[in-house]
PDB file of N, CA and C in Angstrom:
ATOM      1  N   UNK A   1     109.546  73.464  79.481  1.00  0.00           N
ATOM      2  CA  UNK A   1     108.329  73.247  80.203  1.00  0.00           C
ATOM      3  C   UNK A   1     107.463  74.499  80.064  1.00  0.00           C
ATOM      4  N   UNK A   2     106.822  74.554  79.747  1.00  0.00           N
ATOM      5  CA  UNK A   2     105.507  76.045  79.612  1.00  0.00           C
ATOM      6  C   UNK A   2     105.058  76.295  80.750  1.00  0.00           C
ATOM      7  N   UNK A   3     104.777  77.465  80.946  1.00  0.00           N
ATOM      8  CA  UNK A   3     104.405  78.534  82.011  1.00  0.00           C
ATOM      9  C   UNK A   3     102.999  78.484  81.750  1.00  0.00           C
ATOM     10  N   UNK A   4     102.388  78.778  82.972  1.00  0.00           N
ATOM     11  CA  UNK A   4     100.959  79.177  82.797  1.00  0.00           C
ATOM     12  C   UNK A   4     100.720  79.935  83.871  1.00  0.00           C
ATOM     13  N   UNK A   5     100.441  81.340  83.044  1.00  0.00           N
ATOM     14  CA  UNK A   5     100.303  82.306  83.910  1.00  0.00           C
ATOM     15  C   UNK A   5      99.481  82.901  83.747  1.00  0.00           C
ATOM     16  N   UNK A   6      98.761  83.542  85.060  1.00  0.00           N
ATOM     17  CA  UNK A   6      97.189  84.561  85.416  1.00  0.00           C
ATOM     18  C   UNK A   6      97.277  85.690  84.934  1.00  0.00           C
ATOM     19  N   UNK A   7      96.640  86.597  85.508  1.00  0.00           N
ATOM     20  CA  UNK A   7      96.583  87.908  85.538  1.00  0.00           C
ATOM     21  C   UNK A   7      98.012  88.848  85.904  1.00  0.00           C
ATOM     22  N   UNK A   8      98.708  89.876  84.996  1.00  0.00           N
ATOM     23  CA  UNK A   8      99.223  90.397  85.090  1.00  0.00           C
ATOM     24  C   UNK A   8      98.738  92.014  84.918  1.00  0.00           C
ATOM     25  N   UNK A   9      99.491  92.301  85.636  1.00  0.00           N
ATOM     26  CA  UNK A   9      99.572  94.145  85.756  1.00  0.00           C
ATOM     27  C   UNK A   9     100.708  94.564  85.772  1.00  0.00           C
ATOM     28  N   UNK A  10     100.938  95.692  84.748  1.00  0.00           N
ATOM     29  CA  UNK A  10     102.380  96.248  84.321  1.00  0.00           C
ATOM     30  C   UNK A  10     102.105  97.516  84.440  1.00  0.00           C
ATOM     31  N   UNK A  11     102.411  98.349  85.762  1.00  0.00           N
ATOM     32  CA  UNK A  11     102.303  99.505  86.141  1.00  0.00           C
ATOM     33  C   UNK A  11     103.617 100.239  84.882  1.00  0.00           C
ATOM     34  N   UNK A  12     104.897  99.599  84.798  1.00  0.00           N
ATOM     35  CA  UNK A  12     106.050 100.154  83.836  1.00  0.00           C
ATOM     36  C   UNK A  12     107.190  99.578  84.373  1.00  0.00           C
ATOM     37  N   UNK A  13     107.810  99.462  83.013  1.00  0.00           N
ATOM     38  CA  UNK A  13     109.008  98.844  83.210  1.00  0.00           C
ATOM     39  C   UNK A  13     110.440 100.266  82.694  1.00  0.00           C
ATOM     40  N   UNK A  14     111.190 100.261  83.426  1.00  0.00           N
ATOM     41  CA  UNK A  14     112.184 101.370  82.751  1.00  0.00           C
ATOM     42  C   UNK A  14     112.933 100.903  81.441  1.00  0.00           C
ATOM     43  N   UNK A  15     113.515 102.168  81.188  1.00  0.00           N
ATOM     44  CA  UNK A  15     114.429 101.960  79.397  1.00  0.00           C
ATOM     45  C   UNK A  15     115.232 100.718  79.843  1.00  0.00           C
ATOM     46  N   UNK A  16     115.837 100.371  80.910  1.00  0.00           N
ATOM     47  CA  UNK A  16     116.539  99.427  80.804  1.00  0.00           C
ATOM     48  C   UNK A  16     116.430  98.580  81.397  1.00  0.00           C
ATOM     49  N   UNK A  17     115.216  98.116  81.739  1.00  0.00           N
ATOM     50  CA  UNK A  17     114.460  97.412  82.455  1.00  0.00           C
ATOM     51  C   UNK A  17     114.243  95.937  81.212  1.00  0.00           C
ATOM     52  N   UNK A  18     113.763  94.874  82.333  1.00  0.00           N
ATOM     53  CA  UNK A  18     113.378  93.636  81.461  1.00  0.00           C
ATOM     54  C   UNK A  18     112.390  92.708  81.922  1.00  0.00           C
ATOM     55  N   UNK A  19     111.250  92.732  80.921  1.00  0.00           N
ATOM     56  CA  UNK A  19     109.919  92.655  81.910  1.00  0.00           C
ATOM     57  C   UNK A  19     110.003  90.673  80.699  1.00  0.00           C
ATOM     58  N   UNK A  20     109.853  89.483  81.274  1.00  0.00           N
ATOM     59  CA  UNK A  20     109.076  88.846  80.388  1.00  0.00           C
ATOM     60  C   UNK A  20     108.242  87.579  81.596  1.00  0.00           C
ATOM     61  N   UNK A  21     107.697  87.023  80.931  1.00  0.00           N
ATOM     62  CA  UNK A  21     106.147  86.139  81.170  1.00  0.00           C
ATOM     63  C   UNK A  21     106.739  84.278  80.857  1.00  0.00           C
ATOM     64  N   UNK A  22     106.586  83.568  81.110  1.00  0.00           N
ATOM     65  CA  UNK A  22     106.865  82.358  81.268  1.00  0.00           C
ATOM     66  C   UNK A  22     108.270  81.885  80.864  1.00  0.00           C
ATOM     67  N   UNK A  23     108.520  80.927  79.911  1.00  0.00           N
ATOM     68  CA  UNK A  23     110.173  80.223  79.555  1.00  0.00           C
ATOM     69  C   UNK A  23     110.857  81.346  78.965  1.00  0.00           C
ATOM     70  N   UNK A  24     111.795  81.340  79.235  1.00  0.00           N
ATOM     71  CA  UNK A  24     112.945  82.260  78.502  1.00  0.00           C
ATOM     72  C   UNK A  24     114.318  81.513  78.188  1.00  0.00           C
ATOM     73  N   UNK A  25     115.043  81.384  77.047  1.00  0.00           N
ATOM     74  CA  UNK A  25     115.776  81.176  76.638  1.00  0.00           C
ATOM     75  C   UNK A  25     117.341  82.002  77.335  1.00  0.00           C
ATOM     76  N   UNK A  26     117.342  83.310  76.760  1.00  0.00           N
ATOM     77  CA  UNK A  26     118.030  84.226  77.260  1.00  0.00           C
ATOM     78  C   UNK A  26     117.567  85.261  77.303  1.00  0.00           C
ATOM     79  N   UNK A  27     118.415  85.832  78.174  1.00  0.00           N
ATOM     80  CA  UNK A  27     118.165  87.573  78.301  1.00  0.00           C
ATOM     81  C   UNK A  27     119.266  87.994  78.488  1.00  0.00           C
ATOM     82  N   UNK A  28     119.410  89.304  77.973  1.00  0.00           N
ATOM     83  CA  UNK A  28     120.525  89.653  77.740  1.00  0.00           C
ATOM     84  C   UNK A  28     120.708  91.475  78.271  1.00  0.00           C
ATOM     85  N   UNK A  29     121.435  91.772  78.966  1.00  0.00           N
ATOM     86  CA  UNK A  29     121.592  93.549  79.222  1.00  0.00           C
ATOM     87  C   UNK A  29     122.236  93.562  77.906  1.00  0.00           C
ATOM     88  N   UNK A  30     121.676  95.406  78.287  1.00  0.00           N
ATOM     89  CA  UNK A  30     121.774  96.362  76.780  1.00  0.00           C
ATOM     90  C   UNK A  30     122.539  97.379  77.418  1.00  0.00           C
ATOM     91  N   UNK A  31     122.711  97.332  78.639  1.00  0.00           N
ATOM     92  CA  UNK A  31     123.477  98.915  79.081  1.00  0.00           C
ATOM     93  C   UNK A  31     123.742  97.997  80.472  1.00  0.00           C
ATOM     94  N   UNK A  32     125.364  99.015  81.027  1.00  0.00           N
ATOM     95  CA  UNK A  32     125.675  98.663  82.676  1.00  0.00           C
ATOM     96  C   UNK A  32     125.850 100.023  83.071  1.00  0.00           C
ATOM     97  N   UNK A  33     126.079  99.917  84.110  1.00  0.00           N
ATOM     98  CA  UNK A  33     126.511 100.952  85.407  1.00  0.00           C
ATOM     99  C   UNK A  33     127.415 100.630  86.687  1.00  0.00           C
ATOM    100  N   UNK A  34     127.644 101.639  87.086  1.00  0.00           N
ATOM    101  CA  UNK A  34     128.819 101.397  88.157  1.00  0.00           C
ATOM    102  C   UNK A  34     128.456 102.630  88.992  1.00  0.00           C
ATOM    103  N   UNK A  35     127.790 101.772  90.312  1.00  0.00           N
ATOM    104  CA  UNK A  35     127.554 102.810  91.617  1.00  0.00           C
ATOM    105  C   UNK A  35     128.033 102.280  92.723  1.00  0.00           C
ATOM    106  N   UNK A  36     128.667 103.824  93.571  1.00  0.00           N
ATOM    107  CA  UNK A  36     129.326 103.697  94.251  1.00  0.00           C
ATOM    108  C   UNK A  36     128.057 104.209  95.494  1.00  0.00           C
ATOM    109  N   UNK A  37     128.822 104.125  96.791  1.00  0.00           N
ATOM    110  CA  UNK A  37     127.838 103.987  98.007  1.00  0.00           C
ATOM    111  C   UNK A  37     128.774 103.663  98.874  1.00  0.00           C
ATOM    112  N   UNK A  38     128.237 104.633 100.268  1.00  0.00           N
ATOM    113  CA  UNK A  38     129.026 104.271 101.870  1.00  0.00           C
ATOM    114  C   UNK A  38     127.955 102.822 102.049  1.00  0.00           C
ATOM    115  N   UNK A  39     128.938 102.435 103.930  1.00  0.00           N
ATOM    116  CA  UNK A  39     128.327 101.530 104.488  1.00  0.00           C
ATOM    117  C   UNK A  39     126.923 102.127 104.588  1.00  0.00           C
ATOM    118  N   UNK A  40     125.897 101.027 104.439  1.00  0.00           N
ATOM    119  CA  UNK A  40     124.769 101.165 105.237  1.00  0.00           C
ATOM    120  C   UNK A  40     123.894 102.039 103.961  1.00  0.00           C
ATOM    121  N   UNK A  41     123.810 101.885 102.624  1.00  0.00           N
ATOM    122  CA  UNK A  41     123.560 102.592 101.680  1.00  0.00           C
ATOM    123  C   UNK A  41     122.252 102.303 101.327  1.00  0.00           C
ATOM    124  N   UNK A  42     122.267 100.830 100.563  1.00  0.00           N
ATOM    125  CA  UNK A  42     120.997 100.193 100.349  1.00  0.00           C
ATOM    126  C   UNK A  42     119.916  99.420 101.217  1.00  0.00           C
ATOM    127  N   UNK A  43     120.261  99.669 102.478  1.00  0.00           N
ATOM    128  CA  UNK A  43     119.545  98.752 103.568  1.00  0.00           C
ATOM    129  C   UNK A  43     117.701  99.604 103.506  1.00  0.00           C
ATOM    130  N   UNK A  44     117.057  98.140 103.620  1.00  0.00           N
ATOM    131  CA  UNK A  44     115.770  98.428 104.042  1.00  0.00           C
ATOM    132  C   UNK A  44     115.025  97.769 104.586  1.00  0.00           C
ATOM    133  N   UNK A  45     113.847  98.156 105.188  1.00  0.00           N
ATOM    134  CA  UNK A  45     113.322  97.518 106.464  1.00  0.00           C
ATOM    135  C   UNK A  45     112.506  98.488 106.936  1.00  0.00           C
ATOM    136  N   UNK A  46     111.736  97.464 108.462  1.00  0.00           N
ATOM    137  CA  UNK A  46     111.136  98.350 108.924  1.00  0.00           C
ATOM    138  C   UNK A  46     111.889  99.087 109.907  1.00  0.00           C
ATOM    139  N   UNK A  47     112.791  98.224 110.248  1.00  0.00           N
ATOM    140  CA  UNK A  47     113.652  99.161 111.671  1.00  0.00           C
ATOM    141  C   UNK A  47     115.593  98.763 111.589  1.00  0.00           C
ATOM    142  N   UNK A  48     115.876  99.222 110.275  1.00  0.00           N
ATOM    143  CA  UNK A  48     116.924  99.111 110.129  1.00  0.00           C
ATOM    144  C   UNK A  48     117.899 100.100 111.398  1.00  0.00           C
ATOM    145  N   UNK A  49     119.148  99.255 111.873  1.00  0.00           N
ATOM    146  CA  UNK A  49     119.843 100.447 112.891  1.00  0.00           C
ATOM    147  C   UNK A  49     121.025 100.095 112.742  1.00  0.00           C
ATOM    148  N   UNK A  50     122.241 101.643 111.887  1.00  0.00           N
ATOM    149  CA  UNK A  50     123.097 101.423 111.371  1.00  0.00           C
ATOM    150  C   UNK A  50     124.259 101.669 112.286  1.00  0.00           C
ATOM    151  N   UNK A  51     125.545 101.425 112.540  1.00  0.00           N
ATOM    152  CA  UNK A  51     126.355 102.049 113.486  1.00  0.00           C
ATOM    153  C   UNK A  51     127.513 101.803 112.543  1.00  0.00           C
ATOM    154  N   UNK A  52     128.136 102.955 111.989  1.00  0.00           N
ATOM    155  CA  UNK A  52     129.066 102.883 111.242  1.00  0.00           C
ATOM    156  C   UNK A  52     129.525 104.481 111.404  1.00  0.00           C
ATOM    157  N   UNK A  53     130.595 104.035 112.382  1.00  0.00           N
ATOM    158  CA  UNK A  53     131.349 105.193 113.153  1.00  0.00           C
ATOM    159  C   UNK A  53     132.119 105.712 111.927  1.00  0.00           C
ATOM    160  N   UNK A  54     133.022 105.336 111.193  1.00  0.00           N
ATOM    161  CA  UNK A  54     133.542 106.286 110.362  1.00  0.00           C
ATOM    162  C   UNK A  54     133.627 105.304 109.129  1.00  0.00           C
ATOM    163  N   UNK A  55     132.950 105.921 107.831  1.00  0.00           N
ATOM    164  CA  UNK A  55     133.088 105.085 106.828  1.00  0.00           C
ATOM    165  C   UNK A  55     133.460 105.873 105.544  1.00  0.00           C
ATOM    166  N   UNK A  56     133.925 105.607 104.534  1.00  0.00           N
ATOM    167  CA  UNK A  56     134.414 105.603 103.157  1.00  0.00           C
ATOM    168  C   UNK A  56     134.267 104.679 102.203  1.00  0.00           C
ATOM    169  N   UNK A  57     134.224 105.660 101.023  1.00  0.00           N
ATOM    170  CA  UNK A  57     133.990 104.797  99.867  1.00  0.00           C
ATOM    171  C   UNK A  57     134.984 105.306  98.789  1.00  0.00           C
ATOM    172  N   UNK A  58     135.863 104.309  98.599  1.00  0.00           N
ATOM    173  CA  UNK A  58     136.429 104.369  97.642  1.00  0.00           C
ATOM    174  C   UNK A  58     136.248 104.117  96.356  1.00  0.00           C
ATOM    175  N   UNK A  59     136.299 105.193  95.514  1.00  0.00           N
ATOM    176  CA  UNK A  59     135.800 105.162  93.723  1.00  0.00           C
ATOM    177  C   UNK A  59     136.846 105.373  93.102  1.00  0.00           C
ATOM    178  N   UNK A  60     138.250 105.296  93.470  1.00  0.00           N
ATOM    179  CA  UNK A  60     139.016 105.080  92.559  1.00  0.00           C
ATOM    180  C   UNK A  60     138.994 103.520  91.964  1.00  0.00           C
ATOM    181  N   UNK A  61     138.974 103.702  90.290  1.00  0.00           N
ATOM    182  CA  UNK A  61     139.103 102.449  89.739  1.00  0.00           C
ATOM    183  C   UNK A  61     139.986 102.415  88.909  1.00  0.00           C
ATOM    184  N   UNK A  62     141.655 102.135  88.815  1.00  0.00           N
ATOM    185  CA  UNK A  62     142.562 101.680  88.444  1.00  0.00           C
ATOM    186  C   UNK A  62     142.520 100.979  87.308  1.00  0.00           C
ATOM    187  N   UNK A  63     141.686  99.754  87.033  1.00  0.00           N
ATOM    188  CA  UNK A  63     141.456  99.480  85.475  1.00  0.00           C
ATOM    189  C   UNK A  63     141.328  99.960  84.547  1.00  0.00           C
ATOM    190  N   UNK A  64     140.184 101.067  84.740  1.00  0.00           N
ATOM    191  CA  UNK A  64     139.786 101.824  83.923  1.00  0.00           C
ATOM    192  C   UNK A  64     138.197 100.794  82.944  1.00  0.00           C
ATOM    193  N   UNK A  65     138.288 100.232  82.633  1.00  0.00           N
ATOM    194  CA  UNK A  65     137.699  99.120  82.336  1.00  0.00           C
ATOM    195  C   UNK A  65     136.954  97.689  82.657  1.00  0.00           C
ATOM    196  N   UNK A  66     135.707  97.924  82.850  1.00  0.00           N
ATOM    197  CA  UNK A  66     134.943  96.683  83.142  1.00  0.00           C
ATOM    198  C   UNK A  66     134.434  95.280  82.631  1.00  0.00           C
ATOM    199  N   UNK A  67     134.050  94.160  82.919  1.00  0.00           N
ATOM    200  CA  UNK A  67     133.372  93.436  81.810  1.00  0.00           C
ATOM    201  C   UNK A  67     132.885  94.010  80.731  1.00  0.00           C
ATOM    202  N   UNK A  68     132.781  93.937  79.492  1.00  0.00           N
ATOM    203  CA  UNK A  68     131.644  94.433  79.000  1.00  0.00           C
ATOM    204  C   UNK A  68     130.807  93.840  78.394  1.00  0.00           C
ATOM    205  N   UNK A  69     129.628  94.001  77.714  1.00  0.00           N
ATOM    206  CA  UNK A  69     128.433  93.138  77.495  1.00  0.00           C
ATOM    207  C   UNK A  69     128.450  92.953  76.307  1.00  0.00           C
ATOM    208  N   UNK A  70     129.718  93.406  75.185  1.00  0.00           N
ATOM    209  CA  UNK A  70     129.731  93.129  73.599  1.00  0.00           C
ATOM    210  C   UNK A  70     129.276  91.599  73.423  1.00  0.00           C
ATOM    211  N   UNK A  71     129.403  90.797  73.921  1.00  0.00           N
ATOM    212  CA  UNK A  71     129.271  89.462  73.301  1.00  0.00           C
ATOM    213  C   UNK A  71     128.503  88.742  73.890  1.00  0.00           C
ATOM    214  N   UNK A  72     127.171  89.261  74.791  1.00  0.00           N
ATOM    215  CA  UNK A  72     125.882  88.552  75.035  1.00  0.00           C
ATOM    216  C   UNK A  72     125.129  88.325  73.807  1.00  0.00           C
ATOM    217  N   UNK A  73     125.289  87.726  72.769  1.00  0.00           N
ATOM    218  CA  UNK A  73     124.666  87.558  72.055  1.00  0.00           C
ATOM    219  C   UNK A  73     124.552  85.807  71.521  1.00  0.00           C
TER     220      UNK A  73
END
């Protein structure tokens, strides 16, 4: 089905960023990451209120090894 689209503005997209405009077939990542973070890390708002008396984050990773993205193609 085709897109029909207005006015765009592309202030920037990052290196690993993925900017596209109407139908897409696929898309595919080119790079991953692995971030770690306590409770209450990514929250946002106007009046976020956190209560996290004692927290940890565990980054041990035992696999050693993640999905990886060799075969998005």
């Amino acid at each position: 089905m085709p897109a029909i689209v207005g006015a765009v503005q592309v202030i920037s997209v990052s290196s690993s960023g993925v900017f596209h405009i109407g139908d897409v077939y696929k898309i595919m990542p080119v790079s991953t990451s692995k971030t770690f973070s306590g409770a209450g890390s990514f929250n946002t708002g106007d009046s976020v209120t956190n209560y996290n008396s004692r927290s940890s984050t565990n980054t041990f990773d035992q696999d050693g090894l993640d999905q990886g993205i060799l075969f998005n193609a």
